[in-house]
PDB file of N, CA and C in Angstrom:
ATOM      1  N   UNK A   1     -89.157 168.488 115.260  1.00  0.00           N
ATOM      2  CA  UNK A   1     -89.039 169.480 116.310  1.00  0.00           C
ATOM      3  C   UNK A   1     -89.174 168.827 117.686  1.00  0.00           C
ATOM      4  N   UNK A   2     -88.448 169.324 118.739  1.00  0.00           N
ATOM      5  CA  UNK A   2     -88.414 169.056 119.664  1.00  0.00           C
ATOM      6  C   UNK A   2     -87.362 167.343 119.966  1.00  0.00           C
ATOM      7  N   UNK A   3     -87.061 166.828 119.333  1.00  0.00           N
ATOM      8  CA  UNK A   3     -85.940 165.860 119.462  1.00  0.00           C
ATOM      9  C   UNK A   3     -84.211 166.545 119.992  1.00  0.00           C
ATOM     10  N   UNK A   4     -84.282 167.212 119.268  1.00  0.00           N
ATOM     11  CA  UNK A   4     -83.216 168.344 119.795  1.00  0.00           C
ATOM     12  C   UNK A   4     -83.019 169.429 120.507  1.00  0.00           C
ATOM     13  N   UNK A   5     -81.850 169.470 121.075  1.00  0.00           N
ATOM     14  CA  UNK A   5     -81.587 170.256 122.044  1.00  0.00           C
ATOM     15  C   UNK A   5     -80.923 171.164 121.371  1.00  0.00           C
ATOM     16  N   UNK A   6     -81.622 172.570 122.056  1.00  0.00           N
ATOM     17  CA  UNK A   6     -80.714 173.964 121.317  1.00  0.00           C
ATOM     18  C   UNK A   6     -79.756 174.197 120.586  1.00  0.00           C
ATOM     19  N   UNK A   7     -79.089 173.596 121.718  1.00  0.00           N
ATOM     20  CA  UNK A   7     -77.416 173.752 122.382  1.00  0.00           C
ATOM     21  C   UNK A   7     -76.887 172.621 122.768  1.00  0.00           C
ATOM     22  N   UNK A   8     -75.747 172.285 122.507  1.00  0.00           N
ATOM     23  CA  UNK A   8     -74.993 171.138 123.392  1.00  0.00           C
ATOM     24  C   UNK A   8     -73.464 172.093 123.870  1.00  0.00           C
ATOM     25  N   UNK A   9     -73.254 171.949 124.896  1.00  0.00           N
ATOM     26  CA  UNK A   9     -71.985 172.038 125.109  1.00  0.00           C
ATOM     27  C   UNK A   9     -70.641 170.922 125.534  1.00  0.00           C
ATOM     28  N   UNK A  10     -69.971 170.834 124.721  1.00  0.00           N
ATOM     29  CA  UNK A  10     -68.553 169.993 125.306  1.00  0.00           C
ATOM     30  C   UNK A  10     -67.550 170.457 125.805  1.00  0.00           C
ATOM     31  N   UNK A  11     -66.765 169.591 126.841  1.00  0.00           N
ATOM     32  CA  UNK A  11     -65.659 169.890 127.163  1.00  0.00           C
ATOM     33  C   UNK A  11     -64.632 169.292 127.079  1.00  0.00           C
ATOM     34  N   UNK A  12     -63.920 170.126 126.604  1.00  0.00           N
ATOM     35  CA  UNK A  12     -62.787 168.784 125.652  1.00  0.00           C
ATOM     36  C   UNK A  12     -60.925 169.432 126.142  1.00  0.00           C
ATOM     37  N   UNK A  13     -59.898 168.805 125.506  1.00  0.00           N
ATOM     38  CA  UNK A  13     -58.441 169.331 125.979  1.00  0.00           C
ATOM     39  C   UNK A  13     -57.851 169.323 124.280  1.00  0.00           C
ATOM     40  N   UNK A  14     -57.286 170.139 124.342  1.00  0.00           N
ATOM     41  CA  UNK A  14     -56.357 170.151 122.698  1.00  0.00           C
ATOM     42  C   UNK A  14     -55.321 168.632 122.797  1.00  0.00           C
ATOM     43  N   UNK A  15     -55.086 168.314 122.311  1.00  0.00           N
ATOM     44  CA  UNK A  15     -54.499 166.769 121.751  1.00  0.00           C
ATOM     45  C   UNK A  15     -53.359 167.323 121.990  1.00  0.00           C
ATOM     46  N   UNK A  16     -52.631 168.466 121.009  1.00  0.00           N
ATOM     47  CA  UNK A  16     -51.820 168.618 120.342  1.00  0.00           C
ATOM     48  C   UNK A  16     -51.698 170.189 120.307  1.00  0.00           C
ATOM     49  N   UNK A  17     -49.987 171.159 120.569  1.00  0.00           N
ATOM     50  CA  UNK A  17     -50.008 172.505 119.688  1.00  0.00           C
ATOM     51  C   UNK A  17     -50.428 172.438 118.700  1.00  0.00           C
ATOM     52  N   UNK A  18     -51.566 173.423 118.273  1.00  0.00           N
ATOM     53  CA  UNK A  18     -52.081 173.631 116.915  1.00  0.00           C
ATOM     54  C   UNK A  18     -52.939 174.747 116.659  1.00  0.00           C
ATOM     55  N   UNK A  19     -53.162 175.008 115.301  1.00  0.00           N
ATOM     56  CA  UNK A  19     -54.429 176.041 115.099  1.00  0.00           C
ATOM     57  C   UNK A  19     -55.301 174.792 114.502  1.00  0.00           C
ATOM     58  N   UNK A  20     -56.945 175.436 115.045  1.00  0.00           N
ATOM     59  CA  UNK A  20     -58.535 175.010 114.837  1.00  0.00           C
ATOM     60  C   UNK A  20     -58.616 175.403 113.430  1.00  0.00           C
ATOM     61  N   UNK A  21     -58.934 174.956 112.732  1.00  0.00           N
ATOM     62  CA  UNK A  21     -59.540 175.767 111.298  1.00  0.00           C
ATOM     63  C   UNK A  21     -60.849 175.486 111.108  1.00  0.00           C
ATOM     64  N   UNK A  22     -61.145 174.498 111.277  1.00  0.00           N
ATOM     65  CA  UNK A  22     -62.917 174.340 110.644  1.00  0.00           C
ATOM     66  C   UNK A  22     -63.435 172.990 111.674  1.00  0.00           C
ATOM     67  N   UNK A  23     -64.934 173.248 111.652  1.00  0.00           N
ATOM     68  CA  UNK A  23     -65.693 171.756 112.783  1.00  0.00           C
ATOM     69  C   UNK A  23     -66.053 170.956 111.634  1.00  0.00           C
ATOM     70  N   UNK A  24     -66.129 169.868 111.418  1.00  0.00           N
ATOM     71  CA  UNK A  24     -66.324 169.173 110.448  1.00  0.00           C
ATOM     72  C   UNK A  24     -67.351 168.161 111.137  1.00  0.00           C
ATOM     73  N   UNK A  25     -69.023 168.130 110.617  1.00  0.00           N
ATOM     74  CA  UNK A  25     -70.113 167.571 111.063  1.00  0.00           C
ATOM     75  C   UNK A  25     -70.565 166.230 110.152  1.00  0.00           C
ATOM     76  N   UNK A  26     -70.686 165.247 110.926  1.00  0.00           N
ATOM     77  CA  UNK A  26     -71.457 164.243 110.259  1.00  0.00           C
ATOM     78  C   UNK A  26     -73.171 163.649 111.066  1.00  0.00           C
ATOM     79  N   UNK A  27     -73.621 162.849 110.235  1.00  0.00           N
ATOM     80  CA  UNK A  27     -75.158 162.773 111.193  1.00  0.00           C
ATOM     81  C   UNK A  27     -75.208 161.094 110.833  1.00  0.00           C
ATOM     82  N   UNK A  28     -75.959 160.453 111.912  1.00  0.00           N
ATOM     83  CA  UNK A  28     -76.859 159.513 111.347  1.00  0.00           C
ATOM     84  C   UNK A  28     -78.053 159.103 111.641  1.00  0.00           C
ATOM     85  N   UNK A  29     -78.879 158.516 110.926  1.00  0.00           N
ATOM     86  CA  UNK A  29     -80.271 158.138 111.080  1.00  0.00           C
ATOM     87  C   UNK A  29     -80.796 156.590 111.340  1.00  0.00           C
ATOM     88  N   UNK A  30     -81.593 155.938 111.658  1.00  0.00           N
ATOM     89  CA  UNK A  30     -82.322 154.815 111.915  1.00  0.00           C
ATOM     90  C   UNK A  30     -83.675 154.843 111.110  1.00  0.00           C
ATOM     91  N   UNK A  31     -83.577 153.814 110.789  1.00  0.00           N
ATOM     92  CA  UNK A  31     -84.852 153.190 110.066  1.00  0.00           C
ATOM     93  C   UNK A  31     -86.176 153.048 110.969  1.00  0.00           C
ATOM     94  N   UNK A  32     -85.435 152.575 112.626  1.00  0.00           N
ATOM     95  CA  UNK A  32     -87.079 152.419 113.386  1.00  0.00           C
ATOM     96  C   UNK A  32     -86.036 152.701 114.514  1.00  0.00           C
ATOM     97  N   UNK A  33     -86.507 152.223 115.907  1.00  0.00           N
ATOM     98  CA  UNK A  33     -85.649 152.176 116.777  1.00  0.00           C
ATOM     99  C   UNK A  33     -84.829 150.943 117.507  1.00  0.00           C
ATOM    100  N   UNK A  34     -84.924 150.224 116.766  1.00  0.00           N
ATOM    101  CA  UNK A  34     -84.775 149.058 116.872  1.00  0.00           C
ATOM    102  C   UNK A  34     -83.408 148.906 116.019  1.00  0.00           C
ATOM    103  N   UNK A  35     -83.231 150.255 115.413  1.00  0.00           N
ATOM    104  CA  UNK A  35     -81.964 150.254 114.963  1.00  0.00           C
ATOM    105  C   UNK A  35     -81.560 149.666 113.919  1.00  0.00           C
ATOM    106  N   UNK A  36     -82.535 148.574 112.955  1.00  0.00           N
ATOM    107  CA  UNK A  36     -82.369 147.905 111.771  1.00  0.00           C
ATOM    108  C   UNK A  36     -81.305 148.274 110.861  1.00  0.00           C
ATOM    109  N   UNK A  37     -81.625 149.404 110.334  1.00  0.00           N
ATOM    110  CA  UNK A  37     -80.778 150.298 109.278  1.00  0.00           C
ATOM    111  C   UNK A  37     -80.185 151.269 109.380  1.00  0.00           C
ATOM    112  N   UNK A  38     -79.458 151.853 108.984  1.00  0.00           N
ATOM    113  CA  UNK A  38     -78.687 153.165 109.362  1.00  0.00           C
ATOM    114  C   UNK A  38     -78.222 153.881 107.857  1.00  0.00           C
ATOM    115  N   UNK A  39     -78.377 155.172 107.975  1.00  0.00           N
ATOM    116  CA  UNK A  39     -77.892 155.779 107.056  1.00  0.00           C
ATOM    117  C   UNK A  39     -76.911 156.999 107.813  1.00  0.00           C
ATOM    118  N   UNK A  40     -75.694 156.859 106.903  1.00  0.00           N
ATOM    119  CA  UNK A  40     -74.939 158.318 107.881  1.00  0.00           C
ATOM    120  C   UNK A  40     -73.948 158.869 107.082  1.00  0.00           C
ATOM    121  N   UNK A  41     -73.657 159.816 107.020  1.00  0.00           N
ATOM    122  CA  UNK A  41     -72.766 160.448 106.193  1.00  0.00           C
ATOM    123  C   UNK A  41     -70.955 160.922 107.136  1.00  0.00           C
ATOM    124  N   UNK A  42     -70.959 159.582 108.299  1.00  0.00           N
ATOM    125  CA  UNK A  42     -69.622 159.583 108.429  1.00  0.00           C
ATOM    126  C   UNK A  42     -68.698 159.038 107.608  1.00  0.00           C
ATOM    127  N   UNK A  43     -67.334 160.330 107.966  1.00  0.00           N
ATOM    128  CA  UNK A  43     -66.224 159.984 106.583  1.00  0.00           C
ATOM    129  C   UNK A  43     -66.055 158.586 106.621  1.00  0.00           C
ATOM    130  N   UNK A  44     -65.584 157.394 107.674  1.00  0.00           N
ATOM    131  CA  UNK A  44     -65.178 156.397 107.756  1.00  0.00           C
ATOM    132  C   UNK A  44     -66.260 155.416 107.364  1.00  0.00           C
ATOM    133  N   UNK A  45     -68.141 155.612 107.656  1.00  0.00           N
ATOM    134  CA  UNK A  45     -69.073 154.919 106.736  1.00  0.00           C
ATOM    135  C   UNK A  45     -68.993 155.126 105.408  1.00  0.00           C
ATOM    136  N   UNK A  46     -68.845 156.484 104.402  1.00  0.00           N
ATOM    137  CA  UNK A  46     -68.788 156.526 103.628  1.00  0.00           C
ATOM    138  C   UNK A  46     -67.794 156.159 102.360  1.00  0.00           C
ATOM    139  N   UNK A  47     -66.828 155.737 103.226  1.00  0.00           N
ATOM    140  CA  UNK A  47     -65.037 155.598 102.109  1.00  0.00           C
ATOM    141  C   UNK A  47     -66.209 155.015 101.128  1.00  0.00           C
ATOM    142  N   UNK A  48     -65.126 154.902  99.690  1.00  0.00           N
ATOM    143  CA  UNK A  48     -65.728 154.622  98.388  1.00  0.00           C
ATOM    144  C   UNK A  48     -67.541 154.859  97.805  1.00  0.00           C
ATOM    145  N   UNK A  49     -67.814 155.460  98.568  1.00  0.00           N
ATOM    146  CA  UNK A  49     -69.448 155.513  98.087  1.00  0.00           C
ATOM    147  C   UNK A  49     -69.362 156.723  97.792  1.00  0.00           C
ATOM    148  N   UNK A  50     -68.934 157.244  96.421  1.00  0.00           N
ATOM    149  CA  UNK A  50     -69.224 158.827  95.741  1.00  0.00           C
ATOM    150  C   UNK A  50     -70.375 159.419  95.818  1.00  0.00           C
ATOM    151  N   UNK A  51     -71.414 158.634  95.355  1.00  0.00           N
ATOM    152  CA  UNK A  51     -72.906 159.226  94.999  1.00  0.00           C
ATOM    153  C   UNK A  51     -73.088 159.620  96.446  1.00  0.00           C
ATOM    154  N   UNK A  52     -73.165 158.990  97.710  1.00  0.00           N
ATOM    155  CA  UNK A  52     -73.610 159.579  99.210  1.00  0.00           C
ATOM    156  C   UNK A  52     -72.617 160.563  99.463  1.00  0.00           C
ATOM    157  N   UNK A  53     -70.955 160.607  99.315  1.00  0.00           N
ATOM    158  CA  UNK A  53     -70.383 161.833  99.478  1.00  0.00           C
ATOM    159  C   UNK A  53     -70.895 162.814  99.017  1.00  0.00           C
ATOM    160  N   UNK A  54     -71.231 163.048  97.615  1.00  0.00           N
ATOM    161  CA  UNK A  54     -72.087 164.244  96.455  1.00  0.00           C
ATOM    162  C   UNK A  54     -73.117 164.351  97.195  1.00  0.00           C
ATOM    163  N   UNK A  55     -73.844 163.215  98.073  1.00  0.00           N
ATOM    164  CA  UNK A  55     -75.762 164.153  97.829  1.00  0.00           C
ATOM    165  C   UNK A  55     -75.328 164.796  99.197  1.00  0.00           C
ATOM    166  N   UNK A  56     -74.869 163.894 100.230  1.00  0.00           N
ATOM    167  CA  UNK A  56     -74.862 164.062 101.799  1.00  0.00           C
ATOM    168  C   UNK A  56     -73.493 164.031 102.691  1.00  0.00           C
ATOM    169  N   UNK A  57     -72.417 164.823 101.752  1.00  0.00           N
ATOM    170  CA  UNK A  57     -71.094 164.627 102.303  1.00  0.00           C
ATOM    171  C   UNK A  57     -71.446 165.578 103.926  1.00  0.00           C
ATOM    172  N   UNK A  58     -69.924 165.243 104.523  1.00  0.00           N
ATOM    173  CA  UNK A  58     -69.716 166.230 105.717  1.00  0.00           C
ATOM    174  C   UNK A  58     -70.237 167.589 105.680  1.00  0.00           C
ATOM    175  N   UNK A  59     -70.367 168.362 106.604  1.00  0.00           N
ATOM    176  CA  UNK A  59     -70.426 170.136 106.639  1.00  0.00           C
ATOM    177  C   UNK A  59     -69.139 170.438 106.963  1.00  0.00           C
ATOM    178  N   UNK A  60     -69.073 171.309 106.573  1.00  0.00           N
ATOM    179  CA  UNK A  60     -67.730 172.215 107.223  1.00  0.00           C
ATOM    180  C   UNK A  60     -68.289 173.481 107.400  1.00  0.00           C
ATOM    181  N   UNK A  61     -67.789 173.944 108.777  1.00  0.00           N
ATOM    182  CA  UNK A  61     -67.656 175.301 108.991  1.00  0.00           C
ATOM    183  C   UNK A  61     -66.230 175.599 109.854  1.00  0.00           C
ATOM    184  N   UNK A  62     -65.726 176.828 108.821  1.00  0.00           N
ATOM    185  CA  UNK A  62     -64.941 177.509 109.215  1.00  0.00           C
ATOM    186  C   UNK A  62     -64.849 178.322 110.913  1.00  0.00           C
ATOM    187  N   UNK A  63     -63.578 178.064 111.175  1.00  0.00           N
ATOM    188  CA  UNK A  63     -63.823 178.138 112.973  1.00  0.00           C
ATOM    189  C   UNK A  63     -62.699 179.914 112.959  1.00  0.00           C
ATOM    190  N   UNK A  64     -63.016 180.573 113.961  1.00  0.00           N
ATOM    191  CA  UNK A  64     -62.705 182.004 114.007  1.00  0.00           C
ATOM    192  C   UNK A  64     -62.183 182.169 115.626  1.00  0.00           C
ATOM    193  N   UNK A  65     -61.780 182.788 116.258  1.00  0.00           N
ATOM    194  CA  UNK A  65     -61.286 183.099 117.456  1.00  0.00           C
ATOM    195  C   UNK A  65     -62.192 184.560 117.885  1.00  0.00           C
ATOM    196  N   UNK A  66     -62.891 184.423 118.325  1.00  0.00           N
ATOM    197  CA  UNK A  66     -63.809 185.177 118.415  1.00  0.00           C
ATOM    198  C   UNK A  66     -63.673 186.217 119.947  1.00  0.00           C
ATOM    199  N   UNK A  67     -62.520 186.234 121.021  1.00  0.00           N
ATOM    200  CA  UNK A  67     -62.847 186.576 122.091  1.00  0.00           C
ATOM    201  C   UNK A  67     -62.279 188.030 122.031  1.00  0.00           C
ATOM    202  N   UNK A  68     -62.382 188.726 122.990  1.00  0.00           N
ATOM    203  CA  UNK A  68     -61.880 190.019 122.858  1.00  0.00           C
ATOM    204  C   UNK A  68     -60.076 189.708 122.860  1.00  0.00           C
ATOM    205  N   UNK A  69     -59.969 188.718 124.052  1.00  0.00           N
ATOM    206  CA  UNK A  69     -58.277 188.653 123.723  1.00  0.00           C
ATOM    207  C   UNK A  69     -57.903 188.399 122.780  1.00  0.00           C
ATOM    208  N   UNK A  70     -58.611 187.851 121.509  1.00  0.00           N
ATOM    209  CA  UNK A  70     -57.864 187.597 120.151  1.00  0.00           C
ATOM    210  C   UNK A  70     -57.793 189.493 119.460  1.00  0.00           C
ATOM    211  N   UNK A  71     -58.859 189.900 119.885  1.00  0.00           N
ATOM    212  CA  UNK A  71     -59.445 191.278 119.232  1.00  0.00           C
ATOM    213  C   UNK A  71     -58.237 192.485 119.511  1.00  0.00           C
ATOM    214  N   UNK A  72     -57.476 191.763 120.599  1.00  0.00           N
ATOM    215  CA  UNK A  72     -56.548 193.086 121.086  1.00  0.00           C
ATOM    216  C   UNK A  72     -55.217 192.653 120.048  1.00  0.00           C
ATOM    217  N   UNK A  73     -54.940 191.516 119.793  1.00  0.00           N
ATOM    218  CA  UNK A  73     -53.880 191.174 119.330  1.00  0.00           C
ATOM    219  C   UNK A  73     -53.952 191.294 117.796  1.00  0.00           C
ATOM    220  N   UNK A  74     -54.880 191.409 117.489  1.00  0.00           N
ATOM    221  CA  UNK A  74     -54.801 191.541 115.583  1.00  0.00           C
ATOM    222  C   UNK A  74     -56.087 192.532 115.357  1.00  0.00           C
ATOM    223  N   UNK A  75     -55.425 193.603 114.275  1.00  0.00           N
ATOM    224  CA  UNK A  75     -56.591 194.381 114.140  1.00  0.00           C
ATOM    225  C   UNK A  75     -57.566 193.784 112.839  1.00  0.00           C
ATOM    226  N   UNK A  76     -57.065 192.495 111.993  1.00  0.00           N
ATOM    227  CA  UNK A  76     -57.494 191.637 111.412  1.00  0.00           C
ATOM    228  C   UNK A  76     -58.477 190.729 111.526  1.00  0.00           C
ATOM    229  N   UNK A  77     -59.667 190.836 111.514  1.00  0.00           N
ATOM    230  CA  UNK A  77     -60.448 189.480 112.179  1.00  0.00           C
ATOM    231  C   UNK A  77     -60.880 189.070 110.395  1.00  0.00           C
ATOM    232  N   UNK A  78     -61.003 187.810 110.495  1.00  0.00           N
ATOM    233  CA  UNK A  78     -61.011 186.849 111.792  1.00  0.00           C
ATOM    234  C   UNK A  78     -59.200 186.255 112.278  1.00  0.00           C
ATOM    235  N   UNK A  79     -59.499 186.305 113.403  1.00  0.00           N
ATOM    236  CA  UNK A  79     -58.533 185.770 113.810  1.00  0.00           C
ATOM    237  C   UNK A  79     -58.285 183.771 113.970  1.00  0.00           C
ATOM    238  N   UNK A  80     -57.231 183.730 113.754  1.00  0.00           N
ATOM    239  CA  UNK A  80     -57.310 182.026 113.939  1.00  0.00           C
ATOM    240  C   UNK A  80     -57.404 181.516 115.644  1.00  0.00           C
ATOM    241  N   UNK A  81     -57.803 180.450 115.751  1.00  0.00           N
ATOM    242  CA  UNK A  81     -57.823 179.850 117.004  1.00  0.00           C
ATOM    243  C   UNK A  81     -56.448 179.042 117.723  1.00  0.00           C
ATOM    244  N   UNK A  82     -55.285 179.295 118.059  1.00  0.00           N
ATOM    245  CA  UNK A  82     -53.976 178.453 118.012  1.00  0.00           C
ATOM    246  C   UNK A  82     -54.547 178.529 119.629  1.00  0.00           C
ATOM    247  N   UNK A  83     -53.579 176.888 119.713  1.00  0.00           N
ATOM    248  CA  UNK A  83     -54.211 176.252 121.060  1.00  0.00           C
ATOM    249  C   UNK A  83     -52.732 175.317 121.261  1.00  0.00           C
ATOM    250  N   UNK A  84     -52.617 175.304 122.771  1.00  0.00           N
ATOM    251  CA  UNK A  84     -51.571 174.622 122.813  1.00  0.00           C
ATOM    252  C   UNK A  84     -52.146 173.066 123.807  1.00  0.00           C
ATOM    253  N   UNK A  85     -50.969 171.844 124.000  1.00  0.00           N
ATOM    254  CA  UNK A  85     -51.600 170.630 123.742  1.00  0.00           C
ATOM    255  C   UNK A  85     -52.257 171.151 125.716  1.00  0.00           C
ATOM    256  N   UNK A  86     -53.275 170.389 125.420  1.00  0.00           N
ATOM    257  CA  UNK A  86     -53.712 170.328 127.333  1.00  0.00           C
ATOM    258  C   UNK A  86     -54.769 171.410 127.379  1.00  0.00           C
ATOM    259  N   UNK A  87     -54.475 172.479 126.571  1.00  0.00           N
ATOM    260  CA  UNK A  87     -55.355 173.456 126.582  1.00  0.00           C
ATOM    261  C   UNK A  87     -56.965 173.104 127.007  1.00  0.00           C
ATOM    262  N   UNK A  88     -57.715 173.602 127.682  1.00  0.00           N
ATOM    263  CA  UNK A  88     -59.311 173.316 128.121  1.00  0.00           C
ATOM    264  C   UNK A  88     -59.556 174.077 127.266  1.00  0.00           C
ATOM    265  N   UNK A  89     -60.756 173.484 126.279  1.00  0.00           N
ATOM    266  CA  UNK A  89     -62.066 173.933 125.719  1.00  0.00           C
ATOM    267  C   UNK A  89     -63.083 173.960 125.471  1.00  0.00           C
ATOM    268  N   UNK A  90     -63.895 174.539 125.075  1.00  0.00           N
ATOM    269  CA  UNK A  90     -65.317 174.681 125.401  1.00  0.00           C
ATOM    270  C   UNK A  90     -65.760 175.018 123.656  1.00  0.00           C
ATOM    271  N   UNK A  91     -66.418 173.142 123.145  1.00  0.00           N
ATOM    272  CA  UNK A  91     -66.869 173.507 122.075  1.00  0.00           C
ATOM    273  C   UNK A  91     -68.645 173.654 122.329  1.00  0.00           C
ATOM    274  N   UNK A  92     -69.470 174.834 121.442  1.00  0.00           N
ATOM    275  CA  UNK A  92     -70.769 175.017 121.851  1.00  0.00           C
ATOM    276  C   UNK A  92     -71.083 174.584 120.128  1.00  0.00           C
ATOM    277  N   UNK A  93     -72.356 173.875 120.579  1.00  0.00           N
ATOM    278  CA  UNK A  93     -72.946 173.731 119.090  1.00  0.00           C
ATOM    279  C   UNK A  93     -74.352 173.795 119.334  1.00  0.00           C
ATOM    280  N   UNK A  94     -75.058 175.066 118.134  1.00  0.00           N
ATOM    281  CA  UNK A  94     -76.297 175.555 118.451  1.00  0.00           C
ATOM    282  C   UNK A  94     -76.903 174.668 117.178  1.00  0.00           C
ATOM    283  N   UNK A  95     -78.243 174.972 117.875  1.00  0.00           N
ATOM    284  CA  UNK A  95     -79.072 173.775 116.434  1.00  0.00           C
ATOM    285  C   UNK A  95     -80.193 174.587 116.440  1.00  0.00           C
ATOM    286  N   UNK A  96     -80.401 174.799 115.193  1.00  0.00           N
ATOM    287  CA  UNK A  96     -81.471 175.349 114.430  1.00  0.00           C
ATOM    288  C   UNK A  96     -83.028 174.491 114.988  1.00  0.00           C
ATOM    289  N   UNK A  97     -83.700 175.419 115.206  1.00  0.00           N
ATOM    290  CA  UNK A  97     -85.018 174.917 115.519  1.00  0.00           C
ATOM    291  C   UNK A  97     -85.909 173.682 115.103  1.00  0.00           C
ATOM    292  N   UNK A  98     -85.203 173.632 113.954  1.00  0.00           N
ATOM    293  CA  UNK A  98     -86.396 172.157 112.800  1.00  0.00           C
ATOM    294  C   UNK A  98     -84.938 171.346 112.573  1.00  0.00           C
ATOM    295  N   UNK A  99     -83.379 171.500 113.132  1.00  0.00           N
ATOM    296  CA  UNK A  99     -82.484 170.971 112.997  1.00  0.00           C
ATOM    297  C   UNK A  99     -81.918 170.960 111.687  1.00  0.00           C
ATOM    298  N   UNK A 100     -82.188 172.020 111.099  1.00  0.00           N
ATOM    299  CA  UNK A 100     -81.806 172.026 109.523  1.00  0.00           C
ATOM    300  C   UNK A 100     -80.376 172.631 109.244  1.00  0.00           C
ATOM    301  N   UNK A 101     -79.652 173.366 110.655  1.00  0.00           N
ATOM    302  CA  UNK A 101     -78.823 174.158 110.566  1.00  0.00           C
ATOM    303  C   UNK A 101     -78.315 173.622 111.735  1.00  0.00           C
ATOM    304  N   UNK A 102     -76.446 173.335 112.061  1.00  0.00           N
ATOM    305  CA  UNK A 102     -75.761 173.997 113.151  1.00  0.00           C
ATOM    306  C   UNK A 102     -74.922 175.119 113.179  1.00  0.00           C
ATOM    307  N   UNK A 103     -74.583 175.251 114.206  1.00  0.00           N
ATOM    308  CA  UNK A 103     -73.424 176.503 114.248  1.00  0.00           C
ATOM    309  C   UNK A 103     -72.369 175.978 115.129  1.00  0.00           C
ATOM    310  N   UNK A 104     -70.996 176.161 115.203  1.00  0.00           N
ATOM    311  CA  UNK A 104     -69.956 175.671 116.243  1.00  0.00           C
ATOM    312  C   UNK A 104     -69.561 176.759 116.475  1.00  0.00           C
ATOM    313  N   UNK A 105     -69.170 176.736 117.676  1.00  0.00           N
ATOM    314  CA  UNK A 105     -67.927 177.854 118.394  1.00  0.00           C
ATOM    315  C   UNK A 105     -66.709 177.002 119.347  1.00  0.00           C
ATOM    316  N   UNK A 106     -66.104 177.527 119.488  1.00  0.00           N
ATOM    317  CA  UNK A 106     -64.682 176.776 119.865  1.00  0.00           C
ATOM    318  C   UNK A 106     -64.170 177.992 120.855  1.00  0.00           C
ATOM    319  N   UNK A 107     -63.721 177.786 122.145  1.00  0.00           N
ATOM    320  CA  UNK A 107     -63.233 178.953 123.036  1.00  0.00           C
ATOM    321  C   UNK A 107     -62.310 178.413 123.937  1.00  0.00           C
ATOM    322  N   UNK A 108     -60.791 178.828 124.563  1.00  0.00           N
ATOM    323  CA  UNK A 108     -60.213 178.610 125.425  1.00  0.00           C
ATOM    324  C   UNK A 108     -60.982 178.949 127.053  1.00  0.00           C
ATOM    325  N   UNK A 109     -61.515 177.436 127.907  1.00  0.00           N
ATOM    326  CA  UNK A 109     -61.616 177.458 128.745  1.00  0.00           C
ATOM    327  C   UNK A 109     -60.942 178.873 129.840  1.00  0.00           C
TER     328      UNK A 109
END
């Protein structure tokens, strides 16, 4: 507790026309601070190591379009997030108090 911050917010531009579907989270850790060892469950640390994919793969959470302007256009929610390239956005990621949990949101600037 207390290493983390609530909230982080980023500000980022879409790459590319596209729809958002899901935030896909990885973490890593240190042995001391001195940085000796590392353990992390990024996709590109992990290639070929099954047993760490199984205990400690990625998170995924599913991403939604959440604003009222999506709300007028489909009486369907959730609605998807389509973003065109250049687009400004504003990803928010909340963190659980003891850091056991995040949450993402994704919004057109």
């Amino acid at each position: 507790p207390g290493d983390l911050p609530t909230a982080v917010t980023i500000r980022t531009k879409a790459l590319r026309d596209g729809r958002i579907h899901a935030a896909v989270y990885s973490w890593e850790v240190f042995s001391d601070i001195a940085r000796t060892h590392k353990m992390t469950t990024h996709w590109e640390d992990t290639i070929d190591n099954f047993e760490r994919d199984m205990a400690w793969g990625q998170g995924v959470q599913l991403l939604e379009d959440g604003t009222d302007e999506s709300a007028e256009h489909s009486s369907h929610l959730p609605a998807p997030i389509d973003v065109k390239k250049d687009d400004n956005l504003i990803v928010t990621i909340k963190v659980a108090e003891y850091g056991g949990m995040l949450q993402c949101s994704v919004a057109k600037a």
